[in-house]
Protein backbone atom coordinates (compact mmCIF):
# COMPACT_ATOMS: atom_id res chain seq x y z
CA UNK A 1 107.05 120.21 131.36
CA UNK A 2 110.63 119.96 133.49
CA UNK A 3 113.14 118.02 131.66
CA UNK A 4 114.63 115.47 134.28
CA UNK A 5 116.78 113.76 131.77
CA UNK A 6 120.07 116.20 132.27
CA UNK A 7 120.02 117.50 128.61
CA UNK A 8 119.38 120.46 127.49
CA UNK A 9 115.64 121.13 126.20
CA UNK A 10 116.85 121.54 122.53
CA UNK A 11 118.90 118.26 122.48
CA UNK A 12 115.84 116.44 123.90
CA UNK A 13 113.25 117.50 121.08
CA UNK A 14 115.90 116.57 118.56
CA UNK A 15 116.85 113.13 119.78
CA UNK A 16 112.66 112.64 119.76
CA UNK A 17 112.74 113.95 116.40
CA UNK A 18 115.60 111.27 114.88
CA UNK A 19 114.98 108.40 117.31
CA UNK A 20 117.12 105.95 118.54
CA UNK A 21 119.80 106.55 115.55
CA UNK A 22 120.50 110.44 116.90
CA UNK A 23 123.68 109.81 118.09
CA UNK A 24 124.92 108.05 115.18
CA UNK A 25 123.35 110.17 112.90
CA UNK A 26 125.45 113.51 114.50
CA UNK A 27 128.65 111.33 114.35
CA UNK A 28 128.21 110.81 110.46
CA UNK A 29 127.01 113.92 110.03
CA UNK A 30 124.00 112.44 108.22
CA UNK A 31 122.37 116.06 107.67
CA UNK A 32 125.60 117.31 105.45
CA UNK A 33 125.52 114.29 103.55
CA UNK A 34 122.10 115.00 102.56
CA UNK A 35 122.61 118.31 101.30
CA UNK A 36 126.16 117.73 99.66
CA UNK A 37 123.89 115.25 97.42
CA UNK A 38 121.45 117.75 96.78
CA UNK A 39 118.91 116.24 98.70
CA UNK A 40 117.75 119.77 100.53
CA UNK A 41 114.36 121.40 101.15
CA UNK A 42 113.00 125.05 100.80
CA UNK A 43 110.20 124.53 103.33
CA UNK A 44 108.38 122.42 105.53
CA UNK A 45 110.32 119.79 107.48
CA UNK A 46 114.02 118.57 106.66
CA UNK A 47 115.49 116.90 105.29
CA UNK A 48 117.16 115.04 107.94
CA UNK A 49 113.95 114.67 109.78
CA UNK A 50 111.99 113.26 106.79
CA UNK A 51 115.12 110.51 106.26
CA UNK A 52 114.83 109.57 109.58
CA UNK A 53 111.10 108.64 109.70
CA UNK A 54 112.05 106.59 106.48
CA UNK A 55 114.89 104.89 107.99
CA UNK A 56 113.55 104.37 111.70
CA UNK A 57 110.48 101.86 109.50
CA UNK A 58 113.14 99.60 108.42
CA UNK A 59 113.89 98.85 112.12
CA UNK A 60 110.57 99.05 113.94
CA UNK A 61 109.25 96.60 111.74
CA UNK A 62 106.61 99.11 111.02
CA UNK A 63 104.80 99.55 107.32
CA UNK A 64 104.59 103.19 105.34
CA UNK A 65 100.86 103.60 106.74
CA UNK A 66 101.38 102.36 110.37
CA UNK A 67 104.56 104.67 110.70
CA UNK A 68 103.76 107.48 109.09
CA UNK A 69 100.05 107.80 108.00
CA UNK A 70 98.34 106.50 111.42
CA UNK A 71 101.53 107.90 113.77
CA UNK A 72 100.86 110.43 116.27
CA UNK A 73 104.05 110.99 117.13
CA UNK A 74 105.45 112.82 113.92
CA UNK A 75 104.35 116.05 112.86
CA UNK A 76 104.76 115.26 108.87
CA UNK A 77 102.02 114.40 106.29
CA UNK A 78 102.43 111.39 103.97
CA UNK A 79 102.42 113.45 100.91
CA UNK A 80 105.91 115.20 102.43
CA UNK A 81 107.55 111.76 102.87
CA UNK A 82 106.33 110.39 99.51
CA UNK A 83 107.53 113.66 97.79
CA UNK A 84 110.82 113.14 99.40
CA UNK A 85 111.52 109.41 98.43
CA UNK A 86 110.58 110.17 94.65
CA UNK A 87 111.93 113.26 93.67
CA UNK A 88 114.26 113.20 90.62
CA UNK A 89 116.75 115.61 91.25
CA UNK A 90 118.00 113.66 94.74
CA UNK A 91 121.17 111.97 93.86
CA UNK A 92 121.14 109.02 96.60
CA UNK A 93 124.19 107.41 94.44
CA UNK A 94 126.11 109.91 95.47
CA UNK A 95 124.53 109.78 99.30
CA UNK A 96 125.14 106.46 99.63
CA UNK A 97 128.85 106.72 98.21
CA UNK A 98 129.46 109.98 100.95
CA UNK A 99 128.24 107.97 103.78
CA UNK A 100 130.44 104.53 103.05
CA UNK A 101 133.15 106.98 102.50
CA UNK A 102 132.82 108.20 106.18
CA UNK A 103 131.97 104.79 107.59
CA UNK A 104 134.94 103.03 105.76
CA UNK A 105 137.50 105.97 107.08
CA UNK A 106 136.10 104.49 110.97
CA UNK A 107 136.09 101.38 110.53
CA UNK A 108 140.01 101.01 108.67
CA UNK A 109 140.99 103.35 111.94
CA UNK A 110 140.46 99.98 113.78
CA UNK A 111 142.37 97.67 111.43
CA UNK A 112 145.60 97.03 111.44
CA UNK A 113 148.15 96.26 108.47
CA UNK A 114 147.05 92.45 107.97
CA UNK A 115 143.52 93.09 107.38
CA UNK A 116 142.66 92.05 103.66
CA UNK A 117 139.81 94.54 102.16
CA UNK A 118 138.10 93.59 99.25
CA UNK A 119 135.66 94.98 96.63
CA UNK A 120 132.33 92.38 96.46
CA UNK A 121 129.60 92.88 93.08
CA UNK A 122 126.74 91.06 93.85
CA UNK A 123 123.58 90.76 91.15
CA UNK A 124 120.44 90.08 92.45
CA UNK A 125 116.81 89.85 91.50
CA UNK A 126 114.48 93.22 92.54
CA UNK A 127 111.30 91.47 92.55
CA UNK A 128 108.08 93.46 91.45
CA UNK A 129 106.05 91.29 90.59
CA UNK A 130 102.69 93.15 91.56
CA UNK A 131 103.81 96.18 89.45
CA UNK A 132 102.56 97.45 86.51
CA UNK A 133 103.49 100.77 85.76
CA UNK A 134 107.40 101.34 86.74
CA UNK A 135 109.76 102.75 84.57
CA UNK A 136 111.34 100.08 82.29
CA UNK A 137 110.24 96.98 84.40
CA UNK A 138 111.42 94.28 82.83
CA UNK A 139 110.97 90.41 82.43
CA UNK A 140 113.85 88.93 84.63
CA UNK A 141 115.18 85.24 85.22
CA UNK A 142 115.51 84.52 88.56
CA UNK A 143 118.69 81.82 89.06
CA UNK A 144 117.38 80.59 92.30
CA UNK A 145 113.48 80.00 91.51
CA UNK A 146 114.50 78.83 88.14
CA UNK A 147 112.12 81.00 86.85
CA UNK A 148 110.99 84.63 85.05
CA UNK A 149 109.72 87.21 86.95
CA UNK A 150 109.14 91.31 86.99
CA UNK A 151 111.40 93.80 88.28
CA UNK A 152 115.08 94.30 87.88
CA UNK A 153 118.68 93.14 88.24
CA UNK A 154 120.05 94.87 91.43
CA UNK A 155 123.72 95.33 90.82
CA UNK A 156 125.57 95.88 94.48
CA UNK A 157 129.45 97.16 94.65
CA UNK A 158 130.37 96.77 98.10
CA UNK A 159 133.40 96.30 100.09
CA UNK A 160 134.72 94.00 103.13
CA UNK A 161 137.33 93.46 105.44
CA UNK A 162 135.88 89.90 106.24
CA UNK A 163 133.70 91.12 109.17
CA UNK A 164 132.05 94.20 107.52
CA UNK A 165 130.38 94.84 104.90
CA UNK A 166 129.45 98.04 103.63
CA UNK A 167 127.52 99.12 100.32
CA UNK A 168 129.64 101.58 97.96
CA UNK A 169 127.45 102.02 95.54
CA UNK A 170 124.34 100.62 93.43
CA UNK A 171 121.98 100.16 90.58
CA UNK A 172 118.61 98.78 88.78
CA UNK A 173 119.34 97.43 85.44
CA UNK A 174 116.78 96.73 82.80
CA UNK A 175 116.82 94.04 79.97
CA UNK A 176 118.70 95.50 77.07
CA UNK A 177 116.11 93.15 74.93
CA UNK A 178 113.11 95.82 74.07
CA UNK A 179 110.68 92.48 74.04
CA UNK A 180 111.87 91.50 77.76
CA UNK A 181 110.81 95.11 78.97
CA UNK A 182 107.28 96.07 80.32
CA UNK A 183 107.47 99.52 79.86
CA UNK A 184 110.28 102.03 78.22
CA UNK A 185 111.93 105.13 79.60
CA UNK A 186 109.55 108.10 80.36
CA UNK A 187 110.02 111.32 77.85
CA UNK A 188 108.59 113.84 79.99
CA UNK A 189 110.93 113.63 82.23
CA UNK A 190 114.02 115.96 82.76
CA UNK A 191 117.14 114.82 81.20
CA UNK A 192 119.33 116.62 83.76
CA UNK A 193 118.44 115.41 86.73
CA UNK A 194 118.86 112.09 88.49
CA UNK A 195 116.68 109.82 87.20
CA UNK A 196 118.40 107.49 83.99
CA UNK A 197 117.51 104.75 82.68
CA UNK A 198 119.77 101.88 82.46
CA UNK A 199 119.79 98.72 80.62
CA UNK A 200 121.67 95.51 81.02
């Protein structure tokens, strides 16, 4: 097929590949990021491409089966994507601290010496209430239903300058109270990777 667009063949397949989020994916540098938090791949397709399809759901307003299972368009089986979002040994803490790091150093380009910046904690509910089997679930009170429910307090640390607001950094806190928790920290699983269980 002739490619009438202007760009060159290769920069064509690889906009296709990340969607509408290519361009600011190459400014971030979204692939580096990935791989200076360990998050890399030996085979198969990479990691960039498999955080894309996760990221491009959130904004088509598509489901896991619609937008990856029944679509046409990628060239990745669901057991690929699932095997990405669960491994153990990805640190996305540190991902998610490397790419607000690069965002924030934009943005404050643009501000001048008035601008107040603040750090903002927020604790929230992580509802699960149709789960049964996650790590540490716990029985949680929610402040704005008045009531208990399962899943997990989702502590935020973010930071503003009034008009933006980006996330620094994050975590899922369990009850400290054994009674209040569902189920306990797995033993099989590899003390020196990622996963850790907290408690609140």
């Amino acid at each position: 097929m002739h490619n009438t667009s202007g760009r060159p063949q290769n920069q064509t397949i690889a906009t296709e590949k990340l969607g509408i989020f290519s361009n600011y994916f190459s400014l971030l540098k979204i692939g580096s990021l990935l791989n200076q938090s360990g998050i890399t791949k030996t085979k198969g397709a990479s990691p960039l491409e498999l955080f894309t399809i996760g990221f491009n759901l959130v904004f088509t307003g598509k489901n896991f089966f619609e937008g990856v299972v029944r679509n046409k368009k990628i060239n990745v089986g669901k057991d690929a994507v699932y095997d990405f979002l669960n491994s153990s040994t990805y640190n996305w803490r540190r991902f998610t601290f490397l790419l607000f790091s690069r965002i924030y150093f934009i943005i404050t380009s643009f501000l001048d010496d008035f601008s107040e910046e603040v750090l903002v904690f927020d604790d929230s509910l992580y509802d699960r209430s149709r789960s049964k089997k996650v790590e540490l679930l716990s029985r949680v009170f929610d402040h704005c239903t008045k009531k208990y429910l399962k899943g997990f307090r989702f502590l935020t640390l973010g930071w503003t300058d009034g008009n933006s607001f980006l996330g620094v950094d994050f975590a899922l806190l369990s009850s400290e109270k054994q009674e209040n928790r569902y189920n306990e920290i797995k033993t099989d699983i590899d003390k020196r990777t990622c996963v850790n269980g907290q408690k609140k």
